[in-house]
N, C-alpha and C. Protein backbone atom coordinates (compact mmCIF):
# COMPACT_ATOMS: atom_id res chain seq x y z
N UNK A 1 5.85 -181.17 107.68
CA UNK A 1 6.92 -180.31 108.17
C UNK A 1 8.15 -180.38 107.26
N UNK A 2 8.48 -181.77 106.66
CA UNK A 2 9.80 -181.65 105.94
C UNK A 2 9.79 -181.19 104.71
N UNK A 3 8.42 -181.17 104.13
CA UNK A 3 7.69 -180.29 102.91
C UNK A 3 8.01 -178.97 103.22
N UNK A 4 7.45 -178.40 104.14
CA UNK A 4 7.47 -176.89 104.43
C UNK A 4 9.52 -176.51 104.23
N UNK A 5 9.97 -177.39 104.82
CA UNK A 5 11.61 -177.27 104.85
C UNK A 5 12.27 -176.82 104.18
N UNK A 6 11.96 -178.19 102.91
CA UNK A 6 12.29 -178.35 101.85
C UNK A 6 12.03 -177.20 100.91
N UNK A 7 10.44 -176.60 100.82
CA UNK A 7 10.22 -175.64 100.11
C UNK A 7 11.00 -174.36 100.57
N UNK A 8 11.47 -173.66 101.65
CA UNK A 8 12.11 -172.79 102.04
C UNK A 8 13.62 -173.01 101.97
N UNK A 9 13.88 -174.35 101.98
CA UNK A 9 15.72 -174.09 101.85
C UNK A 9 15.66 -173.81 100.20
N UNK A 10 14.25 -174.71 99.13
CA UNK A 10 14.37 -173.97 97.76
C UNK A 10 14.01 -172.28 97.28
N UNK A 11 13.63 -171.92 97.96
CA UNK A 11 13.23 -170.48 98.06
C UNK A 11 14.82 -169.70 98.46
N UNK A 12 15.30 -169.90 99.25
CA UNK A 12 16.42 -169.64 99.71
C UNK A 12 17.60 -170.18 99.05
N UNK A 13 18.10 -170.91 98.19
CA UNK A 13 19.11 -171.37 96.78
C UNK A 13 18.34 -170.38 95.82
N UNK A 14 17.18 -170.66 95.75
CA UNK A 14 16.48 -169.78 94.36
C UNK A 14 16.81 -168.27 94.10
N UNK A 15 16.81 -167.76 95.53
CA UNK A 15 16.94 -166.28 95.69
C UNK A 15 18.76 -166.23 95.31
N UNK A 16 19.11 -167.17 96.40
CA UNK A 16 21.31 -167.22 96.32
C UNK A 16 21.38 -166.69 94.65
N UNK A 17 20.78 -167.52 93.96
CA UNK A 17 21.51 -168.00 92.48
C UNK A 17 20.72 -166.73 91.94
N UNK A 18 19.62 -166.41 92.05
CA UNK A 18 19.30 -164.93 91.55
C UNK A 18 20.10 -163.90 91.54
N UNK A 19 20.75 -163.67 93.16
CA UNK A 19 21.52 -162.48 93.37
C UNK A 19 22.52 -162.96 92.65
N UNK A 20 23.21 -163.68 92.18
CA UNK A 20 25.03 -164.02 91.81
C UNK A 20 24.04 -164.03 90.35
N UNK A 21 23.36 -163.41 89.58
CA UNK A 21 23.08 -163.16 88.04
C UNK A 21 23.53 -162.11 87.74
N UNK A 22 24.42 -161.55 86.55
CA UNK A 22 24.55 -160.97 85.69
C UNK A 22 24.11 -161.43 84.34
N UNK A 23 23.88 -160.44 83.67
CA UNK A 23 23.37 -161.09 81.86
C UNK A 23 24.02 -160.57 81.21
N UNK A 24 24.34 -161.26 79.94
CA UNK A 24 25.13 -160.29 78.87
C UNK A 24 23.63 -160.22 77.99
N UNK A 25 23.38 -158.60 77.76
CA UNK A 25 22.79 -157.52 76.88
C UNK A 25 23.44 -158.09 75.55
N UNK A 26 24.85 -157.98 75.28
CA UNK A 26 25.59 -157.55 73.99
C UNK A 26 26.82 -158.44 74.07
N UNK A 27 27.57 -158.60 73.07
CA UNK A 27 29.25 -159.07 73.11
C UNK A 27 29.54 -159.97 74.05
N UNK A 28 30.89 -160.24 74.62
CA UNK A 28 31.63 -161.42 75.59
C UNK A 28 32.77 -160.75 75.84
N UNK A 29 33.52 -161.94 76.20
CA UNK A 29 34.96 -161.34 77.21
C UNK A 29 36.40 -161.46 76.42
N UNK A 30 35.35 -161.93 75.11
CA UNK A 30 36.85 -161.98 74.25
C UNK A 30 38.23 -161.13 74.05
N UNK A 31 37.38 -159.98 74.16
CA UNK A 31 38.15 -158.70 73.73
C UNK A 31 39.43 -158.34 75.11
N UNK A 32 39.25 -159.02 76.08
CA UNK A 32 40.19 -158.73 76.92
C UNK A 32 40.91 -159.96 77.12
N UNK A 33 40.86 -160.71 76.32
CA UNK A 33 41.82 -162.05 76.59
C UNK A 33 43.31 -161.31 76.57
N UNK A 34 43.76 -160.55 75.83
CA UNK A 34 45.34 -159.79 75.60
C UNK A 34 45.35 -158.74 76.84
N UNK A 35 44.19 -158.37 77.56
CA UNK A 35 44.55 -157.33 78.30
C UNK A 35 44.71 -157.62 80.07
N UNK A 36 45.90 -156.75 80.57
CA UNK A 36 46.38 -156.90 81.89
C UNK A 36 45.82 -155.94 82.64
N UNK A 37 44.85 -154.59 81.82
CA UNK A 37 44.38 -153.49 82.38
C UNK A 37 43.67 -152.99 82.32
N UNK A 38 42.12 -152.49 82.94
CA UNK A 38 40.85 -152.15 81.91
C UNK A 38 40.29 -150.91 82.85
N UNK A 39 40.52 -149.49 82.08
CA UNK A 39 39.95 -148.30 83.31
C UNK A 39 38.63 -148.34 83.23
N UNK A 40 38.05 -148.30 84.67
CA UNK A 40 36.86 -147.89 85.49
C UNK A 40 36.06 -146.29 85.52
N UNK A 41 34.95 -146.11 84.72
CA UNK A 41 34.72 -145.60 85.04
C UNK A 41 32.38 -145.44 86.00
N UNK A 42 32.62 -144.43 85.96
CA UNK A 42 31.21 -144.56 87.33
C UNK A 42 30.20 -143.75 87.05
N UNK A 43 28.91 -143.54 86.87
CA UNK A 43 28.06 -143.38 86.59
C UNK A 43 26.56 -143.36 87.16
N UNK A 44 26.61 -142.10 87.91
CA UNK A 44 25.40 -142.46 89.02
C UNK A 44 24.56 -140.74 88.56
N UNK A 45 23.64 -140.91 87.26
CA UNK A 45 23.28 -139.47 86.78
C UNK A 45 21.76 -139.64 87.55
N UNK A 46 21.02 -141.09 87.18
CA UNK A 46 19.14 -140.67 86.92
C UNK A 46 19.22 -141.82 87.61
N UNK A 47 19.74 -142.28 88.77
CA UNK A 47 19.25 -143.70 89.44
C UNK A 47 17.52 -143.93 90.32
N UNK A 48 17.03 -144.86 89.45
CA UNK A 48 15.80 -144.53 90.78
C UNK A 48 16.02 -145.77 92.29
N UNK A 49 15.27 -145.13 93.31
CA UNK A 49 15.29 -145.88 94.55
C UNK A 49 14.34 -146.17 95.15
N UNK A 50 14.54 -146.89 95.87
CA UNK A 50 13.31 -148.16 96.60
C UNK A 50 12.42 -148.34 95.62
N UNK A 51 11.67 -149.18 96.03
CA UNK A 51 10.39 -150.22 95.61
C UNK A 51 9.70 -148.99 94.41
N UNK A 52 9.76 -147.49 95.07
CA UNK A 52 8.25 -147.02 95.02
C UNK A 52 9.17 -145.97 93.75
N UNK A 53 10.51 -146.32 93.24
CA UNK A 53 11.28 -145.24 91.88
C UNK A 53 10.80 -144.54 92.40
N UNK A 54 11.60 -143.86 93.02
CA UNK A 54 12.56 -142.41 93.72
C UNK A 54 13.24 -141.58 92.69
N UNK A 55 13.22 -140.75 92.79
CA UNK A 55 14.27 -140.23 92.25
C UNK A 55 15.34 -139.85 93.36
N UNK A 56 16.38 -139.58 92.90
CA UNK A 56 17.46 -139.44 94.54
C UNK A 56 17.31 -137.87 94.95
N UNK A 57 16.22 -137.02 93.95
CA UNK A 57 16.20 -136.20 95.43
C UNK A 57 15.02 -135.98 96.07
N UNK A 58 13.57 -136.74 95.67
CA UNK A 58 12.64 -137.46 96.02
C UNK A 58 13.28 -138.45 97.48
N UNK A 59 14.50 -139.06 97.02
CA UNK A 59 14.55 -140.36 98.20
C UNK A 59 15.49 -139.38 99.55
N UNK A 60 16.40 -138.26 98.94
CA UNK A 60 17.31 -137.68 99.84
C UNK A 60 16.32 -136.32 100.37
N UNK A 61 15.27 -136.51 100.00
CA UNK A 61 14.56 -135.58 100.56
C UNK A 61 13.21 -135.92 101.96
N UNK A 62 13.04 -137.20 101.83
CA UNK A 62 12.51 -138.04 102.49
C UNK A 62 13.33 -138.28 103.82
N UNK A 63 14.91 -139.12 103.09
CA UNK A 63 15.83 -138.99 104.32
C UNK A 63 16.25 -137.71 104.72
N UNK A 64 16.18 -136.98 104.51
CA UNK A 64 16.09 -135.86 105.53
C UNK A 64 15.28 -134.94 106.29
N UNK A 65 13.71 -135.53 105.78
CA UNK A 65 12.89 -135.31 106.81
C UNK A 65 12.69 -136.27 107.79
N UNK A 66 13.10 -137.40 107.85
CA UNK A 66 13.23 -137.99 108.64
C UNK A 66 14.13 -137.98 110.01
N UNK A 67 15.79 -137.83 109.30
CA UNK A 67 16.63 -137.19 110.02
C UNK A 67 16.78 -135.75 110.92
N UNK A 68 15.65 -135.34 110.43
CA UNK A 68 15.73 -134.24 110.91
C UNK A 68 15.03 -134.14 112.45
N UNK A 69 13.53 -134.87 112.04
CA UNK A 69 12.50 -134.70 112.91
C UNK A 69 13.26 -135.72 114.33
N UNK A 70 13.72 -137.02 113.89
CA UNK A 70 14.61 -137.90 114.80
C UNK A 70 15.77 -137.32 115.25
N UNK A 71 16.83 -136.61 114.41
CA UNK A 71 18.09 -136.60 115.05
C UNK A 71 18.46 -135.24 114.98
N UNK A 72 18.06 -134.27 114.42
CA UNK A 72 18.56 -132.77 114.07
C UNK A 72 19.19 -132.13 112.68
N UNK A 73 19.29 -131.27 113.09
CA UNK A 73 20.40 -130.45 111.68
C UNK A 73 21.84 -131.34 111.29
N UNK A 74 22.52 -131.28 112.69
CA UNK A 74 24.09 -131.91 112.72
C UNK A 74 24.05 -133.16 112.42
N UNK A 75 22.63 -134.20 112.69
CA UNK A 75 22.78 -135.57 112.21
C UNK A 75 22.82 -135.71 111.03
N UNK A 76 21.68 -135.03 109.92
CA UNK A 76 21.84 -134.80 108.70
C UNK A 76 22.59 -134.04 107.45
N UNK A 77 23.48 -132.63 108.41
CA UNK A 77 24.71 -132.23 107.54
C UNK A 77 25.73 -133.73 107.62
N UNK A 78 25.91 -134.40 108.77
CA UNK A 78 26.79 -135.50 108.48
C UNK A 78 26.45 -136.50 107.87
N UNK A 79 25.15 -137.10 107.78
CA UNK A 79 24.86 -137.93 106.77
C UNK A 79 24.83 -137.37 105.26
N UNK A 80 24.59 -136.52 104.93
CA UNK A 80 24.64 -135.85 103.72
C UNK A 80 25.80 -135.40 102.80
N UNK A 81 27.32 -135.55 103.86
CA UNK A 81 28.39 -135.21 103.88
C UNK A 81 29.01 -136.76 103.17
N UNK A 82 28.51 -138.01 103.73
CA UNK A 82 28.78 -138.86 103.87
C UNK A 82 28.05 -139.31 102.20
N UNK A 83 26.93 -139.11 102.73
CA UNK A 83 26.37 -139.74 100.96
C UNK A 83 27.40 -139.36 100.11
N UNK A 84 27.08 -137.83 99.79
CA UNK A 84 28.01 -137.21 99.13
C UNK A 84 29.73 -137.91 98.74
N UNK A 85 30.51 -138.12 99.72
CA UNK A 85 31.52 -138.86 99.69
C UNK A 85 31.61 -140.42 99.28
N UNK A 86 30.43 -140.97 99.35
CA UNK A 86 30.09 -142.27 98.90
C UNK A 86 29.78 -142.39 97.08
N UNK A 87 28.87 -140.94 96.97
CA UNK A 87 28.74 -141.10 95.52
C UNK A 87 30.19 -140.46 94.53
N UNK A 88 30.64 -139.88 95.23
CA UNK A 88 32.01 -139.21 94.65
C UNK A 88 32.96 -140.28 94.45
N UNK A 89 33.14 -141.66 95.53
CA UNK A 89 34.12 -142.32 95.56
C UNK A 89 34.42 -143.38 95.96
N UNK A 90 33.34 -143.84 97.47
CA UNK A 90 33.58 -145.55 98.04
C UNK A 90 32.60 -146.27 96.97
N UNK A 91 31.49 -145.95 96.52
CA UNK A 91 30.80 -146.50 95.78
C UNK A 91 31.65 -147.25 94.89
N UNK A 92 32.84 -146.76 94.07
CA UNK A 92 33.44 -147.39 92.86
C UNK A 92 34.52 -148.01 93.62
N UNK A 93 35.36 -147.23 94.29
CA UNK A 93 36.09 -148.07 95.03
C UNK A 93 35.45 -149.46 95.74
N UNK A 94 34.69 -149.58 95.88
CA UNK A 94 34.06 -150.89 96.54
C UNK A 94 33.76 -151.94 95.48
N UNK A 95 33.13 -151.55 94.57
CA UNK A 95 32.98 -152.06 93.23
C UNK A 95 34.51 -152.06 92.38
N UNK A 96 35.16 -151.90 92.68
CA UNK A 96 36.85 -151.73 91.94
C UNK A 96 37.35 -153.13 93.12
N UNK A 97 37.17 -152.82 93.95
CA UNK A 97 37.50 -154.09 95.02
C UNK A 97 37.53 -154.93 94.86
N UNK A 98 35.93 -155.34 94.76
CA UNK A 98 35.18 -156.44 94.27
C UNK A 98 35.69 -157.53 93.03
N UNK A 99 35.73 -156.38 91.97
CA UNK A 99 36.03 -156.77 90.84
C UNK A 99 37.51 -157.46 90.68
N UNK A 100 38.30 -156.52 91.01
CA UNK A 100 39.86 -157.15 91.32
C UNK A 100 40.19 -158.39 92.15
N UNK A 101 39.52 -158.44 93.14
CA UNK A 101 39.39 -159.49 94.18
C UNK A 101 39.08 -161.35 93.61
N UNK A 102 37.93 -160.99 92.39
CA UNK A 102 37.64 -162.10 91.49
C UNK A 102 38.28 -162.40 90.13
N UNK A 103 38.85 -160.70 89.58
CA UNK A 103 38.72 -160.99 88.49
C UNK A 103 40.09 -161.65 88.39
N UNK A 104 40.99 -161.27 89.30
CA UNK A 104 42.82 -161.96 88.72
C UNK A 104 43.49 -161.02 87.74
N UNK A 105 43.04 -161.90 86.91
CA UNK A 105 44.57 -161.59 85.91
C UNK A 105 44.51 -160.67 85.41
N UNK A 106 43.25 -159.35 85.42
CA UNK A 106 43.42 -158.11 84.34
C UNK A 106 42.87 -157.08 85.77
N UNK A 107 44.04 -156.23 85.93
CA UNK A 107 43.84 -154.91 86.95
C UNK A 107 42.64 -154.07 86.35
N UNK A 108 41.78 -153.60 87.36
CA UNK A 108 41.02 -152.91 87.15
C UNK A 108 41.17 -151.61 87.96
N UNK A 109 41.08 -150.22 87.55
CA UNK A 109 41.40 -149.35 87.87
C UNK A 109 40.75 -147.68 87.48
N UNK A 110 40.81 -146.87 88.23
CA UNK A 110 40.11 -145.69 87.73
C UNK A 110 41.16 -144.29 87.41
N UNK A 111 41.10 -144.35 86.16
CA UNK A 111 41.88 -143.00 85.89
C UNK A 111 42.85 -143.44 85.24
N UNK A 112 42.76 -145.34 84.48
CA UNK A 112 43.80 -145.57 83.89
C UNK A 112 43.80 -145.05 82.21
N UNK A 113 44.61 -145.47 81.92
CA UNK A 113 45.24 -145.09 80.32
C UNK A 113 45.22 -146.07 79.84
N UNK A 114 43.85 -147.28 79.03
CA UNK A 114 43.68 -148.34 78.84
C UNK A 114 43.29 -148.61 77.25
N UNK A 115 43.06 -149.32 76.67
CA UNK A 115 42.72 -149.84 75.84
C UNK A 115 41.00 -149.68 75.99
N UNK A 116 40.69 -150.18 76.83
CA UNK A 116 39.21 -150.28 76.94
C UNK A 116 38.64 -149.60 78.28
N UNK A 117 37.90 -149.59 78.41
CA UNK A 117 37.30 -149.06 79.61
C UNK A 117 35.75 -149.67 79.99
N UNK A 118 35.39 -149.57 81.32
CA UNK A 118 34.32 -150.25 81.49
C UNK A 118 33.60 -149.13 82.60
N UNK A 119 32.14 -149.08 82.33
CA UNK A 119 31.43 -147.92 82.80
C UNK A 119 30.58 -148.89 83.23
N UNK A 120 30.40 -148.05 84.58
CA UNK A 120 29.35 -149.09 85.72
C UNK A 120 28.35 -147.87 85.83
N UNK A 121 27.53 -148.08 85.33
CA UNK A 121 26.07 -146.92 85.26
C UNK A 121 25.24 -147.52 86.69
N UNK A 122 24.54 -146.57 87.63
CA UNK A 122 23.84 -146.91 88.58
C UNK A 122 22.15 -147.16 87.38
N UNK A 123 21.48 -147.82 87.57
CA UNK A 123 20.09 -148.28 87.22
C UNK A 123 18.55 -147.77 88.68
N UNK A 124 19.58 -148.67 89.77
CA UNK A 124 18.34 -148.38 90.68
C UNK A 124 19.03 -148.77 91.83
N UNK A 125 18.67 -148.50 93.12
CA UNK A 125 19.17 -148.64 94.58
C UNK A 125 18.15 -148.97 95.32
N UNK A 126 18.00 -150.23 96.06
CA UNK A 126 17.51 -150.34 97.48
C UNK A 126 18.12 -150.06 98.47
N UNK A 127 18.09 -149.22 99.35
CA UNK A 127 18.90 -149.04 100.37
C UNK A 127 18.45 -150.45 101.72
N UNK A 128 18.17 -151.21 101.75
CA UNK A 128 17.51 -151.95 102.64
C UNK A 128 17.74 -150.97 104.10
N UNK A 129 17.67 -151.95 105.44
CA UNK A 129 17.73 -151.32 106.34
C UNK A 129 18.02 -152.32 107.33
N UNK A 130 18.18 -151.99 109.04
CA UNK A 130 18.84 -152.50 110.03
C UNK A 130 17.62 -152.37 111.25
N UNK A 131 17.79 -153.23 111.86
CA UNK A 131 16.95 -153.69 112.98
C UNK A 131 17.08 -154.98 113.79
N UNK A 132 16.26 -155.58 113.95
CA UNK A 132 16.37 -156.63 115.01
C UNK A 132 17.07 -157.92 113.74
N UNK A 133 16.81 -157.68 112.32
CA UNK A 133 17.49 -158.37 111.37
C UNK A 133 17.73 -157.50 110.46
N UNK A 134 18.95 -157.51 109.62
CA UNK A 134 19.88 -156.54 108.20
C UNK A 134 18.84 -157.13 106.78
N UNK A 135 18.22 -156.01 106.10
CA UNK A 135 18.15 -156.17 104.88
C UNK A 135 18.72 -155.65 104.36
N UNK A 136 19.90 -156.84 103.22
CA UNK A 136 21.04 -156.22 102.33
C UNK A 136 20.43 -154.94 101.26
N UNK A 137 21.18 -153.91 100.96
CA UNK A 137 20.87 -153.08 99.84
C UNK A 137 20.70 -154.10 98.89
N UNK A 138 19.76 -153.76 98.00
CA UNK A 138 20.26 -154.20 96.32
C UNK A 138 20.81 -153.20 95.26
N UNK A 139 21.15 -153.66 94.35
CA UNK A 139 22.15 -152.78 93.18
C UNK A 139 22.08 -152.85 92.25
N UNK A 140 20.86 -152.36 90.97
CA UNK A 140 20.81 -152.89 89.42
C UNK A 140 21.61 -151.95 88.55
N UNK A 141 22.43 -152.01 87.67
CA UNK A 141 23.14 -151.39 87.46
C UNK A 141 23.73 -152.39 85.78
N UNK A 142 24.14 -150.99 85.06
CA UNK A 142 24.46 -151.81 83.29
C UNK A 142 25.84 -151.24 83.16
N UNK A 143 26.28 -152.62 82.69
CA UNK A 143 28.16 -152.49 83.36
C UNK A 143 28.28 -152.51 81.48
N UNK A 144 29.00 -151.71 81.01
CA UNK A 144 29.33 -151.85 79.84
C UNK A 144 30.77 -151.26 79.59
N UNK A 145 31.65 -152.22 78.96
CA UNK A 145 32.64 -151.98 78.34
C UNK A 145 32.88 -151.28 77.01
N UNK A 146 33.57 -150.63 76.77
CA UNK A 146 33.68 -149.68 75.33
C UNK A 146 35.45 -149.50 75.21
N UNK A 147 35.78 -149.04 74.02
CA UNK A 147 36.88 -148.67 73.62
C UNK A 147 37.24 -147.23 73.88
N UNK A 148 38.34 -147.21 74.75
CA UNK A 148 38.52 -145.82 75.15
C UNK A 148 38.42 -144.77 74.34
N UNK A 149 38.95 -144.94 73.25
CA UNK A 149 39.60 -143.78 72.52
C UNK A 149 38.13 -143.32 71.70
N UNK A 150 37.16 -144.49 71.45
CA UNK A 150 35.98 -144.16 70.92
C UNK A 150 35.01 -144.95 71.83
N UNK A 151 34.35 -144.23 72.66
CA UNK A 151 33.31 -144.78 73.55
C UNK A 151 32.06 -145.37 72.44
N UNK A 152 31.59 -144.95 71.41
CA UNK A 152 30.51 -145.61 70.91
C UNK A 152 30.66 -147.16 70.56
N UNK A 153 32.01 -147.37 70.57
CA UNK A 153 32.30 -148.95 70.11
C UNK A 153 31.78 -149.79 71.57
N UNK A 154 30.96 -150.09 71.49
CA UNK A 154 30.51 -151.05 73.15
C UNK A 154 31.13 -152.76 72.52
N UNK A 155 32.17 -152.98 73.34
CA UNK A 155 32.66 -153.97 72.78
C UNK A 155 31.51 -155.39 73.94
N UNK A 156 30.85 -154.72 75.20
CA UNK A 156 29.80 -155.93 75.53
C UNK A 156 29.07 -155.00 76.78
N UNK A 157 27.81 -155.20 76.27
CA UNK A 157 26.95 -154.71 77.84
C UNK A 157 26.20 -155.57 78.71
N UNK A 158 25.91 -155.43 80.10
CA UNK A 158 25.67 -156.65 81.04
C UNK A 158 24.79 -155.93 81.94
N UNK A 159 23.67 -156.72 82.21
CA UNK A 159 23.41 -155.88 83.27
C UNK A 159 23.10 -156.97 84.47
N UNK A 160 22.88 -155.84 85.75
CA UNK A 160 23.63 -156.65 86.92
C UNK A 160 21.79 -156.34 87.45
N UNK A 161 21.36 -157.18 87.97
CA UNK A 161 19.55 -157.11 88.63
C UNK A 161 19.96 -157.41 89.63
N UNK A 162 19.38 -156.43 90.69
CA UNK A 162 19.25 -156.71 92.27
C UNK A 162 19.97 -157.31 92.66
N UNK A 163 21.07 -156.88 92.65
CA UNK A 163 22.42 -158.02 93.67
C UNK A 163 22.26 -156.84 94.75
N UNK A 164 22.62 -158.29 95.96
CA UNK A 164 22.80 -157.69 97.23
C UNK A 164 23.65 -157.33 97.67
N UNK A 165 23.57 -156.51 98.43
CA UNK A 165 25.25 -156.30 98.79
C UNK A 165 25.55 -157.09 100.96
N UNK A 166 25.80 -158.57 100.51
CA UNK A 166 26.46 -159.14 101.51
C UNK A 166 28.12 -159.69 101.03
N UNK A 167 28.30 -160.10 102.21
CA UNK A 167 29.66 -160.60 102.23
C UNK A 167 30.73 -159.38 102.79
N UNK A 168 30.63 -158.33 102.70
CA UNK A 168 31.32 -157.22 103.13
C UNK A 168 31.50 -156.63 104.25
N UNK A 169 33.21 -156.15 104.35
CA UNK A 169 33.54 -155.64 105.88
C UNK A 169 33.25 -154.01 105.79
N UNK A 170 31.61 -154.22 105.59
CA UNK A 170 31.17 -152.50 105.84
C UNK A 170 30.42 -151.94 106.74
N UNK A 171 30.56 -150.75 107.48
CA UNK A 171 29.38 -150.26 108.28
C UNK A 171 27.65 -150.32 107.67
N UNK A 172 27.06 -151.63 108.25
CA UNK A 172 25.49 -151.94 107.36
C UNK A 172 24.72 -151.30 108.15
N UNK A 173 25.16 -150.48 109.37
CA UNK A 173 24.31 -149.53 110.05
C UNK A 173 23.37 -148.46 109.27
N UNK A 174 24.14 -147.66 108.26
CA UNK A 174 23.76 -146.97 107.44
C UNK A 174 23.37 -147.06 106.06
N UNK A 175 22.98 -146.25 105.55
CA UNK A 175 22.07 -146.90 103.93
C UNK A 175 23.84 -146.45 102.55
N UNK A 176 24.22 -145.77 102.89
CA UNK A 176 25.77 -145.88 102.13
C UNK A 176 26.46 -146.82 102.51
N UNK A 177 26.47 -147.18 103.50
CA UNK A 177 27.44 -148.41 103.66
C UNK A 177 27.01 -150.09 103.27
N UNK A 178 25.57 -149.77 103.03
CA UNK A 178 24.83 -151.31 103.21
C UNK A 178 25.06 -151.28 100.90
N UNK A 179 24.60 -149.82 100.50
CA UNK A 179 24.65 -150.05 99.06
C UNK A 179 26.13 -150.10 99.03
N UNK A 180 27.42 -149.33 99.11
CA UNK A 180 28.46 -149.66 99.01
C UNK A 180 29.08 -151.17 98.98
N UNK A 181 28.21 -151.95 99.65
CA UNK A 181 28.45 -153.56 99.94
C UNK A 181 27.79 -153.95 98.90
N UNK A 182 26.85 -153.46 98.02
CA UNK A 182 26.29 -154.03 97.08
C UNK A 182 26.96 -153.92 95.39
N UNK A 183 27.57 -152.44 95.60
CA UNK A 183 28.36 -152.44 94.64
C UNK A 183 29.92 -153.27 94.76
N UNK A 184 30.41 -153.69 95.92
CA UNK A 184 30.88 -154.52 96.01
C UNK A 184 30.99 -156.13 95.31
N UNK A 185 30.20 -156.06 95.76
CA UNK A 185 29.15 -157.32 95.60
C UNK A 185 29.31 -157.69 93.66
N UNK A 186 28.43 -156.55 93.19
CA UNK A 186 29.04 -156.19 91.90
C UNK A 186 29.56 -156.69 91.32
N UNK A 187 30.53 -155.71 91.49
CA UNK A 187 31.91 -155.89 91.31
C UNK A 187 32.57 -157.72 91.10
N UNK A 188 32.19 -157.85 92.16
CA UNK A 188 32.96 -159.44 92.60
C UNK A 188 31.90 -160.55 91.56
N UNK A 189 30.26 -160.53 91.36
CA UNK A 189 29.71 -161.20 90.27
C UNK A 189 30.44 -160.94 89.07
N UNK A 190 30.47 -159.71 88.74
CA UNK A 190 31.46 -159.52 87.20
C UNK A 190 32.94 -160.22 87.53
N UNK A 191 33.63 -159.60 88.43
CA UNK A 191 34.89 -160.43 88.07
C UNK A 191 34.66 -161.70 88.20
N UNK A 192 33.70 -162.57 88.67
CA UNK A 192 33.73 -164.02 88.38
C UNK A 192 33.56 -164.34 87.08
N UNK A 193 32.55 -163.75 86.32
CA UNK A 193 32.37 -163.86 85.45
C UNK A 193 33.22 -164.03 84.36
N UNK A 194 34.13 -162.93 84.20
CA UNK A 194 35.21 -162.65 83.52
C UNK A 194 36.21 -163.58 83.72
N UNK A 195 36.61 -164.07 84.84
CA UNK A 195 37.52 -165.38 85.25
C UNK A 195 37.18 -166.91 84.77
N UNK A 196 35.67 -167.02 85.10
CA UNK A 196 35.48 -167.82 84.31
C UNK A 196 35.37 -168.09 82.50
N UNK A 197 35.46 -166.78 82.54
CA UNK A 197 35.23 -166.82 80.53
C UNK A 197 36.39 -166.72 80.13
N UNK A 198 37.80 -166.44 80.97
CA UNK A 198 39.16 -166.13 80.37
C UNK A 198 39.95 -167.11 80.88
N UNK A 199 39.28 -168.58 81.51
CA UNK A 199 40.23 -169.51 81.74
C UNK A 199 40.94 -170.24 80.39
């Protein structure tokens, strides 16, 4: 029995320390040691979803036969209203959160006038789901920094594998609110990251 324990509280650290991975692809954090300000920008063109690579209108076409047959027309103009508003804007804002929340000493922001800029490309989405227990969304996604004025200069690229999105004060009822927590989530692995490389 204390075998069986043991092997599941390691299964369970194994998974923790998985989700809190980012990798650096390219470069480091050097380049912002001088900087107090770095604009955000967002990137959600060809993401695939769930297990089975979706495409999102493969996956938003699914959720809305679903929604439909369960809840009606009006359940799904409002969920659709809602995605929509999530990919336009809580998505980064949540991930802008995140990031600020860990990173400290350099503001992160969208629509700034920066030196550098950092582009959070979507990769892939689990939307998990809700029931008698919450499976967190996951969020893979390639966070790369570049020089504003010339985007081809990638001064470092990172990419972020299956982070979950816990820890967050979000509605996990729904599949935007559970990934919104993941880009959160994000967010807050990179700004550790960055805090720790700019002590």
């Amino acid at each position: 029995m204390k075998k069986l324990f043991l092997l599941l509280f390691m299964a369970i650290a194994t998974t923790a320390f998985a989700q809190s991975q980012i990798n650096f692809e390219s470069g480091n954090f050097d380049f912002l040691k001088d900087q107090t300000e770095v604009n955000v920008q967002f990137k959600f063109e060809n993401p695939l979803f769930q297990a089975d690579n979706y495409t999102e209108a493969q996956y938003l076409e699914r959720r809305k036969t679903e929604t439909l047959a369960k809840k009606g027309e009006e359940a799904w103009k409002e969920w659709n209203e809602e995605w929509k508003k999530h990919k336009e804007s809580v998505f980064l804002d949540k991930f802008i959160d995140g990031l600020n929340a860990k990173a400290k000493k350099i503001k992160f922001t969208k629509g700034a006038t920066t030196k550098y800029t950092l582009i959070i490309e979507t990769k892939w989405v689990y939307a998990g789901w809700t029931g008698f227990v919450t499976q967190p969304a996951k969020l893979s996604s390639e966070l790369i920094f570049v020089e504003t004025e010339n985007p081809s200069k990638v001064m470092a690229k990172i990419q972020g594998n299956k982070i979950e999105g816990t820890g967050s004060k979000v509605d996990y009822g729904m599949e935007y609110g559970r990934i919104s927590a993941a880009y959160e989530k994000t967010g807050k692995e990179l700004g550790k990251a960055i805090k720790s490389a700019l002590k």
